[in-house]
Protein backbone atom coordinates (compact mmCIF):
# COMPACT_ATOMS: atom_id res chain seq x y z
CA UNK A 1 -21.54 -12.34 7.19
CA UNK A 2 -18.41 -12.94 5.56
CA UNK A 3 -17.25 -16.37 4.53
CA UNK A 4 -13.54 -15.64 5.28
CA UNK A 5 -12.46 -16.68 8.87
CA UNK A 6 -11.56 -14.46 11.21
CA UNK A 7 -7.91 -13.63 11.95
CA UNK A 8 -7.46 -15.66 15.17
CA UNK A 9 -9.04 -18.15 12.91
CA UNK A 10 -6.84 -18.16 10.09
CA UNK A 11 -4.81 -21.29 9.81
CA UNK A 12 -1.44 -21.38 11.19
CA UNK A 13 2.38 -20.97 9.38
CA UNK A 14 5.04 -20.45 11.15
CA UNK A 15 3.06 -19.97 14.41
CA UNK A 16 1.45 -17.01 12.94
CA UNK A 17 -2.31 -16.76 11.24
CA UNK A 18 -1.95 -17.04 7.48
CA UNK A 19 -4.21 -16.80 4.24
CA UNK A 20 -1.88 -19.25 2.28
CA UNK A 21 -4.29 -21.49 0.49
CA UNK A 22 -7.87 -20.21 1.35
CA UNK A 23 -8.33 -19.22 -1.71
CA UNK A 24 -8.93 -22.59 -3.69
CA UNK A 25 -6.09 -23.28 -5.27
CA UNK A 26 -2.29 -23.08 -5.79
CA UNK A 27 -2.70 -20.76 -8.77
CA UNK A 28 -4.72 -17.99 -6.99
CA UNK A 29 -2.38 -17.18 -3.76
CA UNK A 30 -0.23 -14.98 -6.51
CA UNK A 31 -2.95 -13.22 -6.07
CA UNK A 32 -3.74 -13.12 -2.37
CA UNK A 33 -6.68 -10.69 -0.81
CA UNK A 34 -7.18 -9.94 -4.29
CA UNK A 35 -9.37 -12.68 -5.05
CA UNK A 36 -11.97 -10.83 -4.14
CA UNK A 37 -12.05 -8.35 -6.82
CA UNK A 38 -14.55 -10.87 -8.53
CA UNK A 39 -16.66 -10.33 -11.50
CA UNK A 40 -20.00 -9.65 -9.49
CA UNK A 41 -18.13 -7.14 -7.42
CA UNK A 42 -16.44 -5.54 -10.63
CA UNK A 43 -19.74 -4.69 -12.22
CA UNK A 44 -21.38 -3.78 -9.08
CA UNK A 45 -18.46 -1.05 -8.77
CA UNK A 46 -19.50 -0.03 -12.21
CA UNK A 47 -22.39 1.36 -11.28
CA UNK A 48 -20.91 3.48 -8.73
CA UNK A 49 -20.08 5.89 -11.39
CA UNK A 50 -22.38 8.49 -11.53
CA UNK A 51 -20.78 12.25 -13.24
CA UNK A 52 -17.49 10.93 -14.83
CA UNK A 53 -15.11 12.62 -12.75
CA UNK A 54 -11.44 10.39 -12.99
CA UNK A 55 -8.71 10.98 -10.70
CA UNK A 56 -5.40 9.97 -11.28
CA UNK A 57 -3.47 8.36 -8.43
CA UNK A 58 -0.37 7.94 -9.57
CA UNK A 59 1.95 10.72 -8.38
CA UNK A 60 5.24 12.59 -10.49
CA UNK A 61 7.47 9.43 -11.40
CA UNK A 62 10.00 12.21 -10.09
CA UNK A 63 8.92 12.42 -6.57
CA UNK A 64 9.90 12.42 -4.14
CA UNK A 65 13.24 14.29 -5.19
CA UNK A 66 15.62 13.13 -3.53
CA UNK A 67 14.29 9.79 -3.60
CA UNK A 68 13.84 8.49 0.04
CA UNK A 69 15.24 5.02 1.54
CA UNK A 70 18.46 5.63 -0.20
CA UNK A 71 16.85 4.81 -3.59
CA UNK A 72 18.35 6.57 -6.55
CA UNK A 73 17.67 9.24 -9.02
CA UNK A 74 16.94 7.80 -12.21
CA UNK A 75 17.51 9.64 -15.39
CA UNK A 76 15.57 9.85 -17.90
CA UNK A 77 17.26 9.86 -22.18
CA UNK A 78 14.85 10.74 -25.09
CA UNK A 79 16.51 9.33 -28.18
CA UNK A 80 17.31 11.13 -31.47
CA UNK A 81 17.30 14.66 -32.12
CA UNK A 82 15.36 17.88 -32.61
CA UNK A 83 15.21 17.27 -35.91
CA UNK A 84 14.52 13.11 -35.63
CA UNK A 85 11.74 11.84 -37.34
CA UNK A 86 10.68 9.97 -33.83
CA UNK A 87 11.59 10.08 -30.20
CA UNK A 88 11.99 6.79 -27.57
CA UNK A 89 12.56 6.79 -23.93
CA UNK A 90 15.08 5.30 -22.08
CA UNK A 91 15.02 5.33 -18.04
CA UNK A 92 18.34 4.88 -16.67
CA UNK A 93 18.35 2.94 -12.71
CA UNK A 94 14.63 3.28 -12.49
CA UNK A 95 13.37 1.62 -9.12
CA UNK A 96 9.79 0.83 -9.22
CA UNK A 97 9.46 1.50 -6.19
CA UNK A 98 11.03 5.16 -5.98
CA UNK A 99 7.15 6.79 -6.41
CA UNK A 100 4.27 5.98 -6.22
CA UNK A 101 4.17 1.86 -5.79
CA UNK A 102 2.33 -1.44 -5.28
CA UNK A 103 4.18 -3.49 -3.03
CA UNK A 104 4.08 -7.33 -4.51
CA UNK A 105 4.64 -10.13 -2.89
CA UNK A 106 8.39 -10.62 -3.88
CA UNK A 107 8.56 -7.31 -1.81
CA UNK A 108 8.66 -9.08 1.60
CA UNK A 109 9.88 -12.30 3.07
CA UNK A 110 8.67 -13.40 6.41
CA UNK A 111 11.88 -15.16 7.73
CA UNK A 112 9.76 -17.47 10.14
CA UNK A 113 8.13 -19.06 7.35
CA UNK A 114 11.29 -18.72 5.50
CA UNK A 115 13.01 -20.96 8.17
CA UNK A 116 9.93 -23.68 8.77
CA UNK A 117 7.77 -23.80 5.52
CA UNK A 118 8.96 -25.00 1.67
CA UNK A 119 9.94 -22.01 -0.26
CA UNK A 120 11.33 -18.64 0.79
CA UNK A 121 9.19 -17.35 3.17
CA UNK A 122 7.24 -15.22 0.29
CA UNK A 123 3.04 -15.25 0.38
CA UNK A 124 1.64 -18.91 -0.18
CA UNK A 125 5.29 -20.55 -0.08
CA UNK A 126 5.07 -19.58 -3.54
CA UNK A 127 9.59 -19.51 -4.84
CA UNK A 128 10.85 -16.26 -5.14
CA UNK A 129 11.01 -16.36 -9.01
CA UNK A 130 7.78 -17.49 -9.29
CA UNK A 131 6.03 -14.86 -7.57
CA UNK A 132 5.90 -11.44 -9.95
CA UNK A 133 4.01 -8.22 -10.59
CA UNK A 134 2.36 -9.47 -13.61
CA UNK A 135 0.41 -11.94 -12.21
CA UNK A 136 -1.61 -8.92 -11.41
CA UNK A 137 -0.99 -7.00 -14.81
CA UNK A 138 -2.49 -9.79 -16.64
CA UNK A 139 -5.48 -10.03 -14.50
CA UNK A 140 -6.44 -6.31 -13.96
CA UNK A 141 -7.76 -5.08 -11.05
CA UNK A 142 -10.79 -3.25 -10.70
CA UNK A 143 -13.51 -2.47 -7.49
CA UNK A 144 -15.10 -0.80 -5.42
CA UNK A 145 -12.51 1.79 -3.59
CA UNK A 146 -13.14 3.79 -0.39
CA UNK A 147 -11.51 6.86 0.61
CA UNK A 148 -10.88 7.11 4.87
CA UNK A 149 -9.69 10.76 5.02
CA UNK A 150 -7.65 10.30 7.98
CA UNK A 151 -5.59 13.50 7.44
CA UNK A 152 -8.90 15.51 7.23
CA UNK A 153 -10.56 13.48 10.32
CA UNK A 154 -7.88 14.10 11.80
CA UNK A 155 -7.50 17.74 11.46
CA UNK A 156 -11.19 18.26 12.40
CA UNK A 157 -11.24 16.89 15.82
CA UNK A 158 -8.25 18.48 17.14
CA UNK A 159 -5.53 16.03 16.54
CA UNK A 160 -4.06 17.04 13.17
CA UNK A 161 -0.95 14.47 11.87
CA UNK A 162 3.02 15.89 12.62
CA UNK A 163 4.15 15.37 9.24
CA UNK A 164 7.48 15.69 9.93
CA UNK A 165 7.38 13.12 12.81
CA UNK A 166 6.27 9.06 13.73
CA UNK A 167 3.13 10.58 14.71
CA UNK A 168 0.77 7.39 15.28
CA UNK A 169 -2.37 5.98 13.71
CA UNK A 170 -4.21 3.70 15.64
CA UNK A 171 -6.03 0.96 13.48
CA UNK A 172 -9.24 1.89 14.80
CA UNK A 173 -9.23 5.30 13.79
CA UNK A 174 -9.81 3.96 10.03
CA UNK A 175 -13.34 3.06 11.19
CA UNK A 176 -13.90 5.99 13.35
CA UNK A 177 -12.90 8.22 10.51
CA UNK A 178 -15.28 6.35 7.93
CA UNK A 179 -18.16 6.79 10.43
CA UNK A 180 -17.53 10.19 10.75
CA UNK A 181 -17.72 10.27 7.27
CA UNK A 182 -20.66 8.25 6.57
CA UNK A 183 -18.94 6.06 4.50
CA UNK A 184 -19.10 1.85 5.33
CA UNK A 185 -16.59 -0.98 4.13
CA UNK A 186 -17.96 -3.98 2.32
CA UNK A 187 -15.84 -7.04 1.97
CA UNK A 188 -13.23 -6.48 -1.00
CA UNK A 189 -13.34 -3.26 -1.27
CA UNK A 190 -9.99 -1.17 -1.87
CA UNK A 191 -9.54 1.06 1.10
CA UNK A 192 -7.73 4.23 0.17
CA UNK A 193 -6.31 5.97 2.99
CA UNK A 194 -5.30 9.78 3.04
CA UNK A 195 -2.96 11.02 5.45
CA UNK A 196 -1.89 14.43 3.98
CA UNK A 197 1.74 13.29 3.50
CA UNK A 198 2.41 13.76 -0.18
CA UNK A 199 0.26 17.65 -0.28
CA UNK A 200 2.65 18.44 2.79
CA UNK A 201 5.83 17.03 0.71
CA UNK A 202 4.52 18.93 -2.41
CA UNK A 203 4.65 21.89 -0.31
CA UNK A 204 8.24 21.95 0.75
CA UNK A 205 11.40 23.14 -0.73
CA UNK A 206 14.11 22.14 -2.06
CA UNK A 207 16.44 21.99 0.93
CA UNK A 208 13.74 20.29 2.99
CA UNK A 209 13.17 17.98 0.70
CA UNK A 210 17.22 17.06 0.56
CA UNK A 211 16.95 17.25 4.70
CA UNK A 212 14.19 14.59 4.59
CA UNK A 213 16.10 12.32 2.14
CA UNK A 214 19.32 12.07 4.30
CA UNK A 215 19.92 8.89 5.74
CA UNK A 216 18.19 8.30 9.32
CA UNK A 217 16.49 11.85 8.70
CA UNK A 218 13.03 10.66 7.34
CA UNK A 219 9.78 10.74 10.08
CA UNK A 220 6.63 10.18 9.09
CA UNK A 221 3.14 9.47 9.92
CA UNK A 222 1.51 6.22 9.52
CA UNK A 223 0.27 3.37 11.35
CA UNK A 224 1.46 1.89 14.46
CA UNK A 225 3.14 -1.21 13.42
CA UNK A 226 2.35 -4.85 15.30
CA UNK A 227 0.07 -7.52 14.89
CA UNK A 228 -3.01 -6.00 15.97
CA UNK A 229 -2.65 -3.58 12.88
CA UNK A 230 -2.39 -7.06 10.67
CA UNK A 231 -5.73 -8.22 13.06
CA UNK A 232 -7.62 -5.00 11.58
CA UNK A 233 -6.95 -5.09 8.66
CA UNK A 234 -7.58 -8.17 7.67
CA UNK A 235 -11.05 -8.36 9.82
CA UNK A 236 -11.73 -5.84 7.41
CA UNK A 237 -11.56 -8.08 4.52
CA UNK A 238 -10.50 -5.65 2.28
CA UNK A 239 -9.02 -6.53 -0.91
CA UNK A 240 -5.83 -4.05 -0.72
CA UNK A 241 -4.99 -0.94 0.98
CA UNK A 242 -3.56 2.22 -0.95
CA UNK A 243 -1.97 5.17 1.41
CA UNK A 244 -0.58 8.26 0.36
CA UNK A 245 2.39 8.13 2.93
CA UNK A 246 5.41 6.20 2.60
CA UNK A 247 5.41 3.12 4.43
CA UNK A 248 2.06 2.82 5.42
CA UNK A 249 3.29 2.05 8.47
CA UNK A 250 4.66 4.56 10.51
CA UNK A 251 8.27 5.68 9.99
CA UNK A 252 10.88 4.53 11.20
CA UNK A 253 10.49 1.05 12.34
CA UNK A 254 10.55 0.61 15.80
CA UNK A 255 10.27 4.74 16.36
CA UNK A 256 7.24 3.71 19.11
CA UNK A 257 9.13 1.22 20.93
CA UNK A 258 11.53 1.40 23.64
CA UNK A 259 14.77 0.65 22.35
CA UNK A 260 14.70 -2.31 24.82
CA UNK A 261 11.82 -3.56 22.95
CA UNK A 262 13.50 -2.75 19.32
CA UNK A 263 16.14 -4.37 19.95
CA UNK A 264 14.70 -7.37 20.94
CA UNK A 265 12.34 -7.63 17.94
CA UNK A 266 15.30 -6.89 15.65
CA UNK A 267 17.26 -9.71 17.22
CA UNK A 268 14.12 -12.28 17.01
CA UNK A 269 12.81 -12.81 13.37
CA UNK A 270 9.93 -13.87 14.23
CA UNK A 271 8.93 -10.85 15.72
CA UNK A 272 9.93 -8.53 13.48
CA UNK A 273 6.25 -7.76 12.47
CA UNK A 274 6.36 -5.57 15.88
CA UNK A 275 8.57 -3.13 13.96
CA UNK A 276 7.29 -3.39 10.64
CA UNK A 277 4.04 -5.40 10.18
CA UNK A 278 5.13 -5.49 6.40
CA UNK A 279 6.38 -9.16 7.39
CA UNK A 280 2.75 -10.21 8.14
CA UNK A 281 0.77 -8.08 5.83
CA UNK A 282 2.52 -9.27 2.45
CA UNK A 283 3.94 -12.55 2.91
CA UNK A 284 1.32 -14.21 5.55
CA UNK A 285 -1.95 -12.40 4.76
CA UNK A 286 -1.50 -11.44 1.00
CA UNK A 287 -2.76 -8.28 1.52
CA UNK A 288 -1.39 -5.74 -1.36
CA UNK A 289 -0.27 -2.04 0.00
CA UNK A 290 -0.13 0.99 -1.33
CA UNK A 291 2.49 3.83 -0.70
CA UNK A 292 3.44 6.87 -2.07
CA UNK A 293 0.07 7.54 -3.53
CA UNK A 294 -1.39 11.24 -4.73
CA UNK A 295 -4.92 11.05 -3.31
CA UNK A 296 -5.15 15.16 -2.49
CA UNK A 297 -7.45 15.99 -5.84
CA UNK A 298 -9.86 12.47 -4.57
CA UNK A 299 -10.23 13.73 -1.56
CA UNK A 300 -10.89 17.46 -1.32
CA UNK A 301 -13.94 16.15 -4.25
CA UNK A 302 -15.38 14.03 -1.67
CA UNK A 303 -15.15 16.43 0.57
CA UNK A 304 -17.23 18.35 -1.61
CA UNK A 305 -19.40 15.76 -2.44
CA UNK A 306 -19.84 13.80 0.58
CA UNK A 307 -19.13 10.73 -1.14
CA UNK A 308 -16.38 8.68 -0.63
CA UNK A 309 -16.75 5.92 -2.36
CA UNK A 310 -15.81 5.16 -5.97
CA UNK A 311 -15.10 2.84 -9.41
CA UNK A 312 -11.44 2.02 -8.28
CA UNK A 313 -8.78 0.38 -11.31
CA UNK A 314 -5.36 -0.33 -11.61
CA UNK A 315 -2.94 -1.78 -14.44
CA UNK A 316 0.50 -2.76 -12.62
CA UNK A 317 3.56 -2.79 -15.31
CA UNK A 318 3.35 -6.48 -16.91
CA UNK A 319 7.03 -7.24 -15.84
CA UNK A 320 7.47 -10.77 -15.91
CA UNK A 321 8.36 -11.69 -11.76
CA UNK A 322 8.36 -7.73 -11.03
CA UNK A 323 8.97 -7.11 -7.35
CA UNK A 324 6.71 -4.12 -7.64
CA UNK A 325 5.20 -1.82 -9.81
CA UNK A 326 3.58 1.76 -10.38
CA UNK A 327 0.15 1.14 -9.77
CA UNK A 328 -1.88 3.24 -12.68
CA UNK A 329 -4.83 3.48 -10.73
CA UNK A 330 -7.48 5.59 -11.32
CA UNK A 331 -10.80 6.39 -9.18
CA UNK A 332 -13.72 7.19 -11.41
CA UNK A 333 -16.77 9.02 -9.46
């Protein structure tokens, strides 16, 4: 039994349940659901290493190409010469966020909280400038991870994702794809979540790839957005989630609703989380998310393996009050 409440039993901010403060003090709600990457569950993540195999999780810093959301292309200078003695870098209007990503807290306000709690409606009531990517640089986080194939699941009982379209993923299907693998969740894990995006991306060509890019063009898989999505998840008690789509949510926001019902959710803040459940994951719950991820390699070797479960680490850039960051994760098998 878990000692973390439920979430209908999560104290309340701003009328909606919140994790602000369980955690003990002040100082550890920069960190959020990641509190529970303690020591005893580092080392016992340790031992789930077993032939050595690493997989890399960070995809091409130059993908997707075009970037999507109307980020830009950044450029990238190498100093000096043919002839130099040495060579530096320089990235030119480099988003963090333009690839593969962690989403910290500064990513997200939730404008209820915003408008009734002290602070700016970011995780914990934590100020905006306070908040930052680092937090999590200079702690390192490492645990157990655990791969839910969904794309794969997905494929095998008839129902394979539209990748091209807001096709749906119900919460629940995370746990009926992880008992179809065999695999089970224990509390603060890191649940990695495949849909098949970025291998179908990877696939595409150039002028597809421009198509998707174009403003109002992009579709995508993911999961259905609203607060029972933020209910399962957090029931889970997982310490972050990493998906290999997007948004983790499905794309766009709203794409599931009537426009009746977008349009009212737009118009009320405080239900924006029906749209995009971003608003209650980041800044309410704490709960870190993934996007963008390459998890294609990790999962056709569990396939193989039948095990999906694995040493999970990641070193975030230390950017002092970074909004977001590159996660340089690795899952070691």
């Amino acid at each position: 039994m878990s000692a973390l409440p439920s979430y209908e039993a999560l104290p309340r901010r701003a009328g909606m349940p919140a994790s602000w403060g369980l955690w003990g003090s002040p100082e550890a709600d920069v960190f959020g659901c990641l509190n529970m990457l303690t020591p005893e569950r580092v080392v016992a993540a340790a031992g789930l290493v077993q032939r050595g195999a690493v997989f890399a999780l960070n995809w091409s810093m130059g993908l997707p190409d075009p970037p999507l959301f109307g980020r830009q292309r950044f450029t990238h200078e190498v100093t000096g010469t043919d002839t130099s003695t040495s060579h530096d870098d320089v990235l030119h209007g480099w988003n963090t966020q333009s690839s593969s990503q962690w989403d910290g807290f500064r990513h997200i306000r939730n404008h209820a909280a915003d408008s009734d709690e002290a602070g700016t409606g970011h995780f914990g009531g934590i100020d905006d400038a306070q908040h930052g990517i680092h937090h999590w640089a200079q702690r390192g986080l490492v645990g157990r991870g655990v791969l839910a194939d969904i794309g794969r699941w997905r494929k095998a009982v008839g129902r394979p994702l539209h990748y091209d379209e807001s096709d749906p993923i119900e919460p629940e299907e995370i746990g009926e794809c992880l008992a179809a693998q065999g695999t089970e969740l224990q509390e603060g894990d890191v649940l990695l979540v495949r849909t098949g995006w970025v291998g179908w991306y990877e696939g595409l060509d150039a002028a597809s790839r421009q198509a998707l890019a174009a403003p109002g063009a992009l579709a995508t898989p993911g999961f259905r957005s609203g607060e029972h999505l933020a209910e399962y998840l957090w029931n889970l008690h997982i310490s972050a989630i990493g998906c290999d789509n997007p948004a983790v949510e499905v794309w766009p926001p709203g794409a599931l609703l009537s426009a009746e019902e977008e349009a009212a959710a737009r118009h009320d803040r405080r239900r924006l989380h029906e749209i995009f459940t971003h608003t209650l994951l980041l800044p309410m719950l704490g709960l870190p998310l993934g996007e963008l991820w390459t998890l294609e390699a990790l999962a056709a070797d569990c396939a193989a393996d039948g095990r999906y479960e694995c040493m999970f680490t990641s070193a975030p850039l230390n950017l002092p009050n970074g909004v977001a960051s590159p996660p340089n994760a690795l899952a070691i098998k």
